[in-house]
C-alpha atoms as a PDB file:
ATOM      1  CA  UNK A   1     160.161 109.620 102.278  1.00  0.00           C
ATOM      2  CA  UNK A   2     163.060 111.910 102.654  1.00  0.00           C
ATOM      3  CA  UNK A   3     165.551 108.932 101.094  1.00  0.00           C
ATOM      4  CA  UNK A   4     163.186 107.859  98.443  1.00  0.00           C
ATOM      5  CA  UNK A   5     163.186 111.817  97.059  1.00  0.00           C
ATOM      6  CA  UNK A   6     166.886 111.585  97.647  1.00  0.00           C
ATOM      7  CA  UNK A   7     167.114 108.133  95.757  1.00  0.00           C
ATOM      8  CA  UNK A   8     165.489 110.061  93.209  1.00  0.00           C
ATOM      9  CA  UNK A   9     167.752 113.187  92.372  1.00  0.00           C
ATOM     10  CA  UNK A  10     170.559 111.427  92.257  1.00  0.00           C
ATOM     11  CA  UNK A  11     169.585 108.911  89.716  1.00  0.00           C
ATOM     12  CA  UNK A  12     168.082 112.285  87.718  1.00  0.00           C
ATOM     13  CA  UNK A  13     171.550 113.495  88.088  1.00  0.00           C
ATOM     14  CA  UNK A  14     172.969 110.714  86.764  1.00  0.00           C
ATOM     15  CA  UNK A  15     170.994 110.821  83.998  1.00  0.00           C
ATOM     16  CA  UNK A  16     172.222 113.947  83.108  1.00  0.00           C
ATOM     17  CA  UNK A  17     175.681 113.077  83.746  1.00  0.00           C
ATOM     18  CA  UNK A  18     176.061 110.677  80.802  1.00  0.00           C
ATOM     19  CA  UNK A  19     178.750 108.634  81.223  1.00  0.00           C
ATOM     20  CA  UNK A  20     182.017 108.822  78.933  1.00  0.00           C
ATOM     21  CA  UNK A  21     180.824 105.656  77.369  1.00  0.00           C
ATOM     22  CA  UNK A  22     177.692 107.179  75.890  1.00  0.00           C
ATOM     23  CA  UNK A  23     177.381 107.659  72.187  1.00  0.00           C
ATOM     24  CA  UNK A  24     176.560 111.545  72.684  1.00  0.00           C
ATOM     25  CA  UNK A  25     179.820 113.852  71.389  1.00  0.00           C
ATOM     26  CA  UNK A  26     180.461 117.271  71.795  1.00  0.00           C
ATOM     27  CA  UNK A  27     181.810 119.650  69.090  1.00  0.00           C
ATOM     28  CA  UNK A  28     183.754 122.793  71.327  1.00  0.00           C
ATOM     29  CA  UNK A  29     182.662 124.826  67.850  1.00  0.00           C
ATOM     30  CA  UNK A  30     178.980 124.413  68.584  1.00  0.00           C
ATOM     31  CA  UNK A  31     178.872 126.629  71.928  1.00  0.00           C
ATOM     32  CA  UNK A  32     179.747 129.287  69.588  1.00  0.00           C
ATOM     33  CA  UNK A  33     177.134 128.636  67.323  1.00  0.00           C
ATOM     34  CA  UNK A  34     173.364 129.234  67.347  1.00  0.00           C
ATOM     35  CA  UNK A  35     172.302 125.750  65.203  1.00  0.00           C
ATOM     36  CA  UNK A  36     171.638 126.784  61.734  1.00  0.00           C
ATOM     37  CA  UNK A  37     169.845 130.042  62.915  1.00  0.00           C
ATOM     38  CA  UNK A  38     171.239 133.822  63.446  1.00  0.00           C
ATOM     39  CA  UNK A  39     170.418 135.472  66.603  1.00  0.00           C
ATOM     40  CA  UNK A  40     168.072 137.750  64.850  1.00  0.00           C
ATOM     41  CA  UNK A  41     166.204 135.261  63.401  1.00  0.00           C
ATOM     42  CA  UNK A  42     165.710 133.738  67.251  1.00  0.00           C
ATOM     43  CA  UNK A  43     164.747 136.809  68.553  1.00  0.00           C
ATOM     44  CA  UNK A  44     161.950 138.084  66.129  1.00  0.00           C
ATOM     45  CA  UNK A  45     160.828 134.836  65.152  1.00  0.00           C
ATOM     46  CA  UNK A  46     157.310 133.531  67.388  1.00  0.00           C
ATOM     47  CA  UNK A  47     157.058 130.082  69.070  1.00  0.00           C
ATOM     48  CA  UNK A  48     154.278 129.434  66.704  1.00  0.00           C
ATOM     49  CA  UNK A  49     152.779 131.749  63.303  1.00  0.00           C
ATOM     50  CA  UNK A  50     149.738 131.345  62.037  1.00  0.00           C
ATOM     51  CA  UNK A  51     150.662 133.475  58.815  1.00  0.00           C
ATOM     52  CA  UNK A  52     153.965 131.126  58.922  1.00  0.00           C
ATOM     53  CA  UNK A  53     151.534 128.232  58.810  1.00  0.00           C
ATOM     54  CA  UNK A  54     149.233 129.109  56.677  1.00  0.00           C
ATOM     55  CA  UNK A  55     151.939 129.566  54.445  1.00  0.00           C
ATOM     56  CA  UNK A  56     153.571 126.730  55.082  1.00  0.00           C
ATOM     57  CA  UNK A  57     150.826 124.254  53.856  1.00  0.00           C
ATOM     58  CA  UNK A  58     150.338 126.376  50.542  1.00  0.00           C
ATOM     59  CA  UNK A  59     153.801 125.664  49.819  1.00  0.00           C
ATOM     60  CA  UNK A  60     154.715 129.012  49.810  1.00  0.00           C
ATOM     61  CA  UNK A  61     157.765 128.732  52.617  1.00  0.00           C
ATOM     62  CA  UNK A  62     159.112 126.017  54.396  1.00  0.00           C
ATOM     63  CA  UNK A  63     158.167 126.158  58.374  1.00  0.00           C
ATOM     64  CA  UNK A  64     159.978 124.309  61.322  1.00  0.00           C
ATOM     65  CA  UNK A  65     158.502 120.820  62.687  1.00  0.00           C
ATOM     66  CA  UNK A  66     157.076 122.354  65.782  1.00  0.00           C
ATOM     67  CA  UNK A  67     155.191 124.590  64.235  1.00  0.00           C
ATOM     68  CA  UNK A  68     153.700 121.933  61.632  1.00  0.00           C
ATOM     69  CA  UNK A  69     152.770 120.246  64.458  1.00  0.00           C
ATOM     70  CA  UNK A  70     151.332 122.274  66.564  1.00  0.00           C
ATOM     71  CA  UNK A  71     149.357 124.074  63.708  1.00  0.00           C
ATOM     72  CA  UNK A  72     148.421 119.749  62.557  1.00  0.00           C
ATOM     73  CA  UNK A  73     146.898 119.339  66.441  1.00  0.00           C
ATOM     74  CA  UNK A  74     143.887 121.736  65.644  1.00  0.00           C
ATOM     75  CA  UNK A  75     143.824 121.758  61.840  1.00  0.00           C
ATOM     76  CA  UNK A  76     143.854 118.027  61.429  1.00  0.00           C
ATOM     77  CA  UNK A  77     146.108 116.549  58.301  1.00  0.00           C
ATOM     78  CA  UNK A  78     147.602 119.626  58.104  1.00  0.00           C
ATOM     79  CA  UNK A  79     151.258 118.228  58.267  1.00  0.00           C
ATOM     80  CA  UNK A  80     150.142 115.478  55.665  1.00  0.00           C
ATOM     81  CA  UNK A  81     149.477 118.595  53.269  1.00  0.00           C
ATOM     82  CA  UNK A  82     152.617 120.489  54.022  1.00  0.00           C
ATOM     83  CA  UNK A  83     154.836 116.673  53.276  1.00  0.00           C
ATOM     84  CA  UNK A  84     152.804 116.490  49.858  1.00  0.00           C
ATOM     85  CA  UNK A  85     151.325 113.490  51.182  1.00  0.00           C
ATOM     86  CA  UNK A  86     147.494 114.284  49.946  1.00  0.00           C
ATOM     87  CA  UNK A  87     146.325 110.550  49.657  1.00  0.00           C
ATOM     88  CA  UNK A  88     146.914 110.206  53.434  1.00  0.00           C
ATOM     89  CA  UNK A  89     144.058 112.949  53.898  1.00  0.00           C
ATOM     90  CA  UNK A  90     141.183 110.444  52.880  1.00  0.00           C
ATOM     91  CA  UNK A  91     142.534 107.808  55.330  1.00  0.00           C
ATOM     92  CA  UNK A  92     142.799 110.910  58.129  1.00  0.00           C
ATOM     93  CA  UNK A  93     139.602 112.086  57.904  1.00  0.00           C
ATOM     94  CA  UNK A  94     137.840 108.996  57.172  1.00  0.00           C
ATOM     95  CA  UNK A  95     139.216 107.038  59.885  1.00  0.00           C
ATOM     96  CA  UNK A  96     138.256 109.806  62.416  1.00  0.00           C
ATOM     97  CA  UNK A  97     134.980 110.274  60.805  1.00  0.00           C
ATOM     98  CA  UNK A  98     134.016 106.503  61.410  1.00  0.00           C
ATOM     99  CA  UNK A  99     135.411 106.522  65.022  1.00  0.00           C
ATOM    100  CA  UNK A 100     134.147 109.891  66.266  1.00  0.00           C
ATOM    101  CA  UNK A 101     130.577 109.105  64.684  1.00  0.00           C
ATOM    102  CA  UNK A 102     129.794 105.845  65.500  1.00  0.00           C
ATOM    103  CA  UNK A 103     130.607 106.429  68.778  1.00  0.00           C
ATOM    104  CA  UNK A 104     128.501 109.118  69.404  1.00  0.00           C
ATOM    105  CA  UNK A 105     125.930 106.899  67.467  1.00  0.00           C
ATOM    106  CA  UNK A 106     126.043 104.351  70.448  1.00  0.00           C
ATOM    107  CA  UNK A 107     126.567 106.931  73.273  1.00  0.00           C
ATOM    108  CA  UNK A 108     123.029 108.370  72.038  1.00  0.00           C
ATOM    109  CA  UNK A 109     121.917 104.227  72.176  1.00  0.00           C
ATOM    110  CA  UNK A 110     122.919 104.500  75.503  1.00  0.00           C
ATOM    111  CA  UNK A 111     121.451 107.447  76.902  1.00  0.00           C
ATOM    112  CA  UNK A 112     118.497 107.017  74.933  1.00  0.00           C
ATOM    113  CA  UNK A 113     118.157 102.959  76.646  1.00  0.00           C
ATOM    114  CA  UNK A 114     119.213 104.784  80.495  1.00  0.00           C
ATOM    115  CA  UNK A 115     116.461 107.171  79.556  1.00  0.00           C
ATOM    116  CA  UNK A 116     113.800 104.531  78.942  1.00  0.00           C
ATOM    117  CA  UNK A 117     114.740 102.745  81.790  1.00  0.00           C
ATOM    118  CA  UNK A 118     114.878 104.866  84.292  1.00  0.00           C
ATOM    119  CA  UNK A 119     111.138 105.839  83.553  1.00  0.00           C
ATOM    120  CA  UNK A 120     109.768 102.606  83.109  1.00  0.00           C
ATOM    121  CA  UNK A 121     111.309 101.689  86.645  1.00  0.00           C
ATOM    122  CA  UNK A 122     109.715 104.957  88.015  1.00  0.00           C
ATOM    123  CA  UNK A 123     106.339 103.566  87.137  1.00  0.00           C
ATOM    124  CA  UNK A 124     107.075  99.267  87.666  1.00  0.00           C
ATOM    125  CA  UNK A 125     110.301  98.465  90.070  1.00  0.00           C
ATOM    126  CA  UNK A 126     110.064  94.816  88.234  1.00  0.00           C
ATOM    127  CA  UNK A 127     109.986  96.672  84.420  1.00  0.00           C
ATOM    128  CA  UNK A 128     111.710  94.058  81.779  1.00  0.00           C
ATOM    129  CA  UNK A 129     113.857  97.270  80.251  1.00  0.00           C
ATOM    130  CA  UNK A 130     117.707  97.410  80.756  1.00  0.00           C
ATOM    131  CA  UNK A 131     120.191  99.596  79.668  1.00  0.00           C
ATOM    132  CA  UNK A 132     122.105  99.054  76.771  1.00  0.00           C
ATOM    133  CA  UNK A 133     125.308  98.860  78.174  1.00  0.00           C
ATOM    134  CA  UNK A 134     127.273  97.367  75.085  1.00  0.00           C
ATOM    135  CA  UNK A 135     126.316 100.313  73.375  1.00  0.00           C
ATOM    136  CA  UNK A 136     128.470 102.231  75.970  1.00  0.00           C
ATOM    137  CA  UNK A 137     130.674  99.861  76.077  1.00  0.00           C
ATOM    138  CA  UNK A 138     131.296  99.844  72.030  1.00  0.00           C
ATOM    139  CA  UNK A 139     130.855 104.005  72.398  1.00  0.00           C
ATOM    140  CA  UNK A 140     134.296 104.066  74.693  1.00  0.00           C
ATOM    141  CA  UNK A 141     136.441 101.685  71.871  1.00  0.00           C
ATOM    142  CA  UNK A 142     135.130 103.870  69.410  1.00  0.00           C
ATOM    143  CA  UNK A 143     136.733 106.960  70.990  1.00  0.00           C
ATOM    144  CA  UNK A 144     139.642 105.408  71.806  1.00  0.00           C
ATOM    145  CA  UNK A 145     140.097 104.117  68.090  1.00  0.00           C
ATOM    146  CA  UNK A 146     139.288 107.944  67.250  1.00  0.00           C
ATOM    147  CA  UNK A 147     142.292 109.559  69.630  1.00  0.00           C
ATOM    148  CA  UNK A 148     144.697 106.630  67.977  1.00  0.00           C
ATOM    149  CA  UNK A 149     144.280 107.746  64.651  1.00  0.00           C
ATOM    150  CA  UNK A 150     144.524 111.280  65.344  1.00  0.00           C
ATOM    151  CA  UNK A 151     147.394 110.548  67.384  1.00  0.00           C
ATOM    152  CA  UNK A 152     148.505 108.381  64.228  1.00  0.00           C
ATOM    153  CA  UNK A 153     148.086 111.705  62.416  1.00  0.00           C
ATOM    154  CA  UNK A 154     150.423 113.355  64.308  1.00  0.00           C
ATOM    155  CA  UNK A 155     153.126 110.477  64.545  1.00  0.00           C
ATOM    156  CA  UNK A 156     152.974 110.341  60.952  1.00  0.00           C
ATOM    157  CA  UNK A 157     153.493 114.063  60.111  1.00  0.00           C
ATOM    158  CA  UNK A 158     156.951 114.064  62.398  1.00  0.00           C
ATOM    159  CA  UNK A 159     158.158 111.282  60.719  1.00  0.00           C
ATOM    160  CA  UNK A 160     158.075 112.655  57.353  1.00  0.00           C
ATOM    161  CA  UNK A 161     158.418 115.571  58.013  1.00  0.00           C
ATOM    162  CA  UNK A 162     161.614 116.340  55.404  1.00  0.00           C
ATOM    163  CA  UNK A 163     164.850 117.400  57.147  1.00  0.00           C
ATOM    164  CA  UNK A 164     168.548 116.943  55.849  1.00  0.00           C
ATOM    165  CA  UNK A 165     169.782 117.643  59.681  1.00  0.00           C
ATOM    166  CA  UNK A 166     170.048 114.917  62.029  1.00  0.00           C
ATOM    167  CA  UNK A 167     169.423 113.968  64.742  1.00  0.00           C
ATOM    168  CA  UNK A 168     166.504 116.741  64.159  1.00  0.00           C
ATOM    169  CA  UNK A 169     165.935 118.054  68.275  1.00  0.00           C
ATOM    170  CA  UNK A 170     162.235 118.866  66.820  1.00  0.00           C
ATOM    171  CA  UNK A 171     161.915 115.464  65.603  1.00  0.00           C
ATOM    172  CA  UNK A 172     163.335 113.667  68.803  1.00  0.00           C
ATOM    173  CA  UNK A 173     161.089 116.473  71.308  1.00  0.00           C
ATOM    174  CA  UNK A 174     158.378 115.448  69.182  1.00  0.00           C
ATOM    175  CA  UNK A 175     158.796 111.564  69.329  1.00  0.00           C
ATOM    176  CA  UNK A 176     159.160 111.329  73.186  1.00  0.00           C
ATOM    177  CA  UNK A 177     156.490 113.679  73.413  1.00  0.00           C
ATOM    178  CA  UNK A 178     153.963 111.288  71.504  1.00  0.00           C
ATOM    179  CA  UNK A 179     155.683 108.180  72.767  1.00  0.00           C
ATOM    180  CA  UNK A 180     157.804 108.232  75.718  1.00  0.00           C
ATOM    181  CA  UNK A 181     161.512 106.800  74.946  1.00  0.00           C
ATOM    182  CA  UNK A 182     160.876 107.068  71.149  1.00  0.00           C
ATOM    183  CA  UNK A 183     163.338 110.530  71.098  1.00  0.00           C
ATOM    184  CA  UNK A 184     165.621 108.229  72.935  1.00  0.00           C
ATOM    185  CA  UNK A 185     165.783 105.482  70.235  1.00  0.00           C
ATOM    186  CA  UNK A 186     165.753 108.119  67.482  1.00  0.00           C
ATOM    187  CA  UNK A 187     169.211 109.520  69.255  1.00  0.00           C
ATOM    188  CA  UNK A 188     170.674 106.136  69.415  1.00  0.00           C
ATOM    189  CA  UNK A 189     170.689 106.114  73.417  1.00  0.00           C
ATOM    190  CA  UNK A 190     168.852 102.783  73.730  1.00  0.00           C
ATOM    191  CA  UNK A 191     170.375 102.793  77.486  1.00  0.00           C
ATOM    192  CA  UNK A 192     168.165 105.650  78.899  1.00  0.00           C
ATOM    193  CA  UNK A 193     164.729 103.525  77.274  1.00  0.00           C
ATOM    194  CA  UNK A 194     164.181 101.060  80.503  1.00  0.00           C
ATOM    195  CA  UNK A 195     165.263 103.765  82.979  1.00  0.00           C
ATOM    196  CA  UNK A 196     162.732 105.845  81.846  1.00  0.00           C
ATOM    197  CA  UNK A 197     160.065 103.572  81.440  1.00  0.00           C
ATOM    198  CA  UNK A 198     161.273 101.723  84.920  1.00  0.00           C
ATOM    199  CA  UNK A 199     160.299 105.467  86.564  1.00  0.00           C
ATOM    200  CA  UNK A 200     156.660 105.456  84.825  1.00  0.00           C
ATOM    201  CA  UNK A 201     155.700 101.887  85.194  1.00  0.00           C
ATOM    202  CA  UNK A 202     156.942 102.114  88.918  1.00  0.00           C
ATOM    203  CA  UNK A 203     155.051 106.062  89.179  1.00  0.00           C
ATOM    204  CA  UNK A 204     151.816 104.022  87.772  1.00  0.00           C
ATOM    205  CA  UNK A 205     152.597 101.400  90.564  1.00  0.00           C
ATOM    206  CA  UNK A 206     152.312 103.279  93.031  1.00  0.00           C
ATOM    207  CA  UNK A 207     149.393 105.249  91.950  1.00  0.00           C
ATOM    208  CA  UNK A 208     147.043 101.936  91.375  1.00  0.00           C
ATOM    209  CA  UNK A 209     148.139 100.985  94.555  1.00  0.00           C
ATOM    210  CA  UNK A 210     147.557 103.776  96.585  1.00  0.00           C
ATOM    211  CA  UNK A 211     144.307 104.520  94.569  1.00  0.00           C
ATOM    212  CA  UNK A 212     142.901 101.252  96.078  1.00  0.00           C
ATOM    213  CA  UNK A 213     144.012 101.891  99.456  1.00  0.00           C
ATOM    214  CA  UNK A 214     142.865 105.612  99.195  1.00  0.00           C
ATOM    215  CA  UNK A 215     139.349 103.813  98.379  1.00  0.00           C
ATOM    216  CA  UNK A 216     139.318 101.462 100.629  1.00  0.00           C
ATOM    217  CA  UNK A 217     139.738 103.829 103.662  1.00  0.00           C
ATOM    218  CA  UNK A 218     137.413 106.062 102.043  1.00  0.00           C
ATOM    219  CA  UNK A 219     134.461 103.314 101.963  1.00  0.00           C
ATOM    220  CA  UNK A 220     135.626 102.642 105.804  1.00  0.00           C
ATOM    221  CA  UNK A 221     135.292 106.028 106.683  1.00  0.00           C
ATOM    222  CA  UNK A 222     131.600 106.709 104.899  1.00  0.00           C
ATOM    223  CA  UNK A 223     130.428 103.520 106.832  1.00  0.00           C
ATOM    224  CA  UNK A 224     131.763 104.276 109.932  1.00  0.00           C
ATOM    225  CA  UNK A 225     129.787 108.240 109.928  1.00  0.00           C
ATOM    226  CA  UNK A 226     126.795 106.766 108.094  1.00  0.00           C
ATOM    227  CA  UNK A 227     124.914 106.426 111.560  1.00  0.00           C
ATOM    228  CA  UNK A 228     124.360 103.073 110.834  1.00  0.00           C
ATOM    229  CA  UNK A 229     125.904  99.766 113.249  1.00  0.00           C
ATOM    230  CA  UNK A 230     129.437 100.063 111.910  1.00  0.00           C
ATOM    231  CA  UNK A 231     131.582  96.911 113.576  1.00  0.00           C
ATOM    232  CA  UNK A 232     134.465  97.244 111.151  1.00  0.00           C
ATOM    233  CA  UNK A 233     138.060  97.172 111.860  1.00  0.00           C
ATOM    234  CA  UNK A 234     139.142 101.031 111.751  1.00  0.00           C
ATOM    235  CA  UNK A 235     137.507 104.032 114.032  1.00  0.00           C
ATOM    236  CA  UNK A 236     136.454 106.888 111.962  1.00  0.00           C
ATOM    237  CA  UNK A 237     139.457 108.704 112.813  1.00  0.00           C
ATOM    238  CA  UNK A 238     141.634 106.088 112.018  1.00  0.00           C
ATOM    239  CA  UNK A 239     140.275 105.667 108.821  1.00  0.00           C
ATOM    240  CA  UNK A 240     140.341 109.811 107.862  1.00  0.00           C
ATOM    241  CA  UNK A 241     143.379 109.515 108.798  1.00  0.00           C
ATOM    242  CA  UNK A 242     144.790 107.119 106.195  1.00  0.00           C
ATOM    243  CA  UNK A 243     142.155 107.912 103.616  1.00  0.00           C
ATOM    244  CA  UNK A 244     144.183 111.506 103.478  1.00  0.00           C
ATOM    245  CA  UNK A 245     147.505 109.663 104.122  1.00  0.00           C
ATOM    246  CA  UNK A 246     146.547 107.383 100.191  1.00  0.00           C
ATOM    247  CA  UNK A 247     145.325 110.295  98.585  1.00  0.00           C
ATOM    248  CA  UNK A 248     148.298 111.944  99.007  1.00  0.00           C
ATOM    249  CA  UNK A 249     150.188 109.180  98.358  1.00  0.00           C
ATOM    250  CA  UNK A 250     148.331 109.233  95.112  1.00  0.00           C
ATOM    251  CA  UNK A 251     148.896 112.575  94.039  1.00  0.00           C
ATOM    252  CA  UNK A 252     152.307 112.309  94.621  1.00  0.00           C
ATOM    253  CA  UNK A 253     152.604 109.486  92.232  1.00  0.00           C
ATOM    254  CA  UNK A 254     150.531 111.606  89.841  1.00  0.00           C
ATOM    255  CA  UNK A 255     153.294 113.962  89.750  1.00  0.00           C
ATOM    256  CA  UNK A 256     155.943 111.659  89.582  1.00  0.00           C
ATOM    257  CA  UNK A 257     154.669 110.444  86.212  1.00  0.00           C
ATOM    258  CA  UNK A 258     154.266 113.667  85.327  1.00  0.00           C
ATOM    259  CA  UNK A 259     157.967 114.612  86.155  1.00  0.00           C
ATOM    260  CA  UNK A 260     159.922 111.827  84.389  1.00  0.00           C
ATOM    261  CA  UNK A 261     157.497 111.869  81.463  1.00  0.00           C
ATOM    262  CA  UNK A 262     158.408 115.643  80.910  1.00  0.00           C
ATOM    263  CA  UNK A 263     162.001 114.379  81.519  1.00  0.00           C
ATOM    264  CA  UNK A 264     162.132 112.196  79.403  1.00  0.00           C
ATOM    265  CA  UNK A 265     160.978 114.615  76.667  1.00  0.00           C
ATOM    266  CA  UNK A 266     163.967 117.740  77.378  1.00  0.00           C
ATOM    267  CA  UNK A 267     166.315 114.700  77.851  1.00  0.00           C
ATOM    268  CA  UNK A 268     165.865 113.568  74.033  1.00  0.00           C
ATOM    269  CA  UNK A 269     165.848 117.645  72.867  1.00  0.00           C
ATOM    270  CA  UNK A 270     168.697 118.275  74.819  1.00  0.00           C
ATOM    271  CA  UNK A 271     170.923 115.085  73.562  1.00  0.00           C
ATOM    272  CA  UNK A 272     169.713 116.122  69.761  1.00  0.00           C
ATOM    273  CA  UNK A 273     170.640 119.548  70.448  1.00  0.00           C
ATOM    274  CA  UNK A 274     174.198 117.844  71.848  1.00  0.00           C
ATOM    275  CA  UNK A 275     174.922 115.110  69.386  1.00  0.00           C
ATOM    276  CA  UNK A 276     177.488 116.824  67.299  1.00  0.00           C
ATOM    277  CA  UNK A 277     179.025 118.763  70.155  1.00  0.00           C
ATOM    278  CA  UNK A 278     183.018 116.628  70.875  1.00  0.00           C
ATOM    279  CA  UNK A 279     184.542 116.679  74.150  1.00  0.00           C
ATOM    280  CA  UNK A 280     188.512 116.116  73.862  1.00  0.00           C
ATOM    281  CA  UNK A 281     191.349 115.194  76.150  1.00  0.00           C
ATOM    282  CA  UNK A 282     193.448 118.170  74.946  1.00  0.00           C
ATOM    283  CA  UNK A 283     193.333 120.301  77.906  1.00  0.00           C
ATOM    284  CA  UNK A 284     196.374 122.835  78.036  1.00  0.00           C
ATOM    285  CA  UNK A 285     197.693 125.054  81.038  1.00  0.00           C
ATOM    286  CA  UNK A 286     198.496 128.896  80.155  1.00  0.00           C
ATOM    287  CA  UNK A 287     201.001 130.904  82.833  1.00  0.00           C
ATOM    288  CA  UNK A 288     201.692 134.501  81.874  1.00  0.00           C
ATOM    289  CA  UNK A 289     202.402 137.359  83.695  1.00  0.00           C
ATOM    290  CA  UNK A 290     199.579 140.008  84.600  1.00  0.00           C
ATOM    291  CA  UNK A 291     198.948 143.372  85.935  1.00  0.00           C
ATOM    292  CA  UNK A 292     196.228 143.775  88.689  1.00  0.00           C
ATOM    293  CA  UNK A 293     194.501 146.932  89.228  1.00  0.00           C
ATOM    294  CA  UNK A 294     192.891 147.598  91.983  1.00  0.00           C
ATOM    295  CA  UNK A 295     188.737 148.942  91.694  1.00  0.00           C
ATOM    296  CA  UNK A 296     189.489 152.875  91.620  1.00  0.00           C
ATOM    297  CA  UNK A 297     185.533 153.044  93.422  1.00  0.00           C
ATOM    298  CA  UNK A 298     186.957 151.604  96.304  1.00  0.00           C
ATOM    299  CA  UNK A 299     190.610 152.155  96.682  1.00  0.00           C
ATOM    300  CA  UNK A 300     191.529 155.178  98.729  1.00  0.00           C
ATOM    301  CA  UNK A 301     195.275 155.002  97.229  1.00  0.00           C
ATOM    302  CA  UNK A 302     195.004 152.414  94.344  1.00  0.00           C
ATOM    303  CA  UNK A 303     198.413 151.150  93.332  1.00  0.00           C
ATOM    304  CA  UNK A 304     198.782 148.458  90.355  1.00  0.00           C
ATOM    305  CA  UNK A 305     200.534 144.645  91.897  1.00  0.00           C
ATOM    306  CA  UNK A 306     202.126 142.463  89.616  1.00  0.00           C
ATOM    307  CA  UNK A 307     201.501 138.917  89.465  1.00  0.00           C
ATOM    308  CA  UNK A 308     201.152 135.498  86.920  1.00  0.00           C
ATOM    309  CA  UNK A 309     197.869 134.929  86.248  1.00  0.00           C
ATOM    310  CA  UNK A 310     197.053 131.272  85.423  1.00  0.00           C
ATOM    311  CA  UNK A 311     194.342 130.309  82.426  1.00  0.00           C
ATOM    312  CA  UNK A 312     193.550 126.303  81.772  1.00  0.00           C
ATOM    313  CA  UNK A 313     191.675 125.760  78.635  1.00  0.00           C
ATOM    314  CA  UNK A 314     189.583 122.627  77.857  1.00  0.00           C
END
């Protein structure tokens, strides 16, 4: 376990490590500057306004990406309004209109059939009802269809949203964040895409398979205490014992999706954020001479030393 974790950082810190070969540059002028934005501006300015969005969609000031966004994720089509894009609002709403209400439609079929059923078996165990399970069935694509096009919505609204800066770190947070390795492609690092996605598919690997073991000692273990003949091939305390081993095991891999999924999301801001930035060969060696004087708070009889103080600039 302790090698696999150990595996782990150090391909993270390669990650962050890009190679020379990479197409990300550094500018030595942009650790000096503050990206388009005075420090003032930073430091009274909220993660997210209200007023500022409000404002924003009545065209009254123009407001960062985040903030149409995150304003968009509770007043739906907002970012649609704010890129002038009004027709796209008909489509929005009736596309989640559909989805949402039929499928609350057939969930009510559903419950309404399960409802029946169960009290027409509580008065004949051989009643012809059933449940309408294709109503459930048709219920859960419905909702599904209903978080794609919201999550369409959103998608949308980042891509057109107008900028003249690119790479836009908004727009790349925002793309991994809705699709993971999208920021990634939008920064023209097509490298990182299968490491990333090599992490998740293997994270969700792991987690299907030690979901099924973590259930399969788990059904072993609720036999074996039922009080019923049990002959099967673990002891209850055998089968505790890996039923807790899996679930951990699971959790774990929970996490790990978690981890590299968030990863992957600061790895596309922080490469936007870096894209302009140059890193040179021009490194040059300084030699001067220098006076040292000794810390008067803790010298009983300070006395100044010369010396040559050496400075390397890169």
């Amino acid at each position: 376990m302790r090698k696999a974790i150990l595996s782990i950082l150090i391909l993270l810190a390669g990650l962050v490590l890009v190679p020379r070969t990479a197409s990300a540059q550094f500018k030595s002028e942009a650790f000096s500057q503050n990206y388009g934005t005075s420090d003032a501006d930073t430091a009274q300015k909220p993660l997210f306004s209200v007023k500022d969005y409000i404002r924003g969609i009545a065209h009254k000031d123009t407001i960062q990406i985040g903030t149409s966004f995150a304003g968009s994720m509770i007043l739906v089509g907002g970012q649609q309004i704010y890129n002038r894009q009004y027709w796209k609002l008909p489509i929005v709403y009736g596309g989640l209109g559909a989805t949402v209400g039929l499928g609350f439609y057939y969930r009510n079929q559903y419950t309404q059939s399960l409802s029946a059923y169960n009290a027409a078996l509580e008065l004949d165990s051989g009643t012809p009802y059933t449940v309408n399970d294709r109503a459930k069935e048709l219920s859960t694509y419905l909702f599904i269809g209903g978080g794609l096009v919201y999550w369409g919505t959103l998608m949308d609204g980042v891509i057109n949203f107008k900028s003249d800066r690119y790479p836009l770190p908004g727009r790349a947070t925002l793309y991994s964040l809705l699709f993971p390795g999208l920021g990634q492609v939008y920064n023209h690092e097509y490298w990182k895409i299968p490491i990333y996605w090599g992490f998740l598919i293997g994270s969700y690997h792991y987690w299907d398979v030690n979901k099924r073991n973590y259930l399969k000692y788990k059904n072993i273990y609720l036999a074996a205490t039922s009080g019923e003949a049990y002959d099967g091939p673990f002891g209850a305390e055998t089968a505790l014992y890996y039923r807790d081993i899996f679930r951990r095991y699971r959790d774990y891999s929970v996490l790990a999706m978690a981890a590299f999924y968030l990863i992957q999301v600061i790895d596309a801001n922080v490469f936007a954020y870096m894209h302009d930035f140059e890193v040179n060969e021009d490194i040059s060696l300084h030699i001067r001479p220098s006076v040292i004087t000794p810390d008067l708070q803790f010298a009983s009889r300070p006395v100044n030393a010369v010396g040559v103080s050496l400075g390397i600039t890169f």
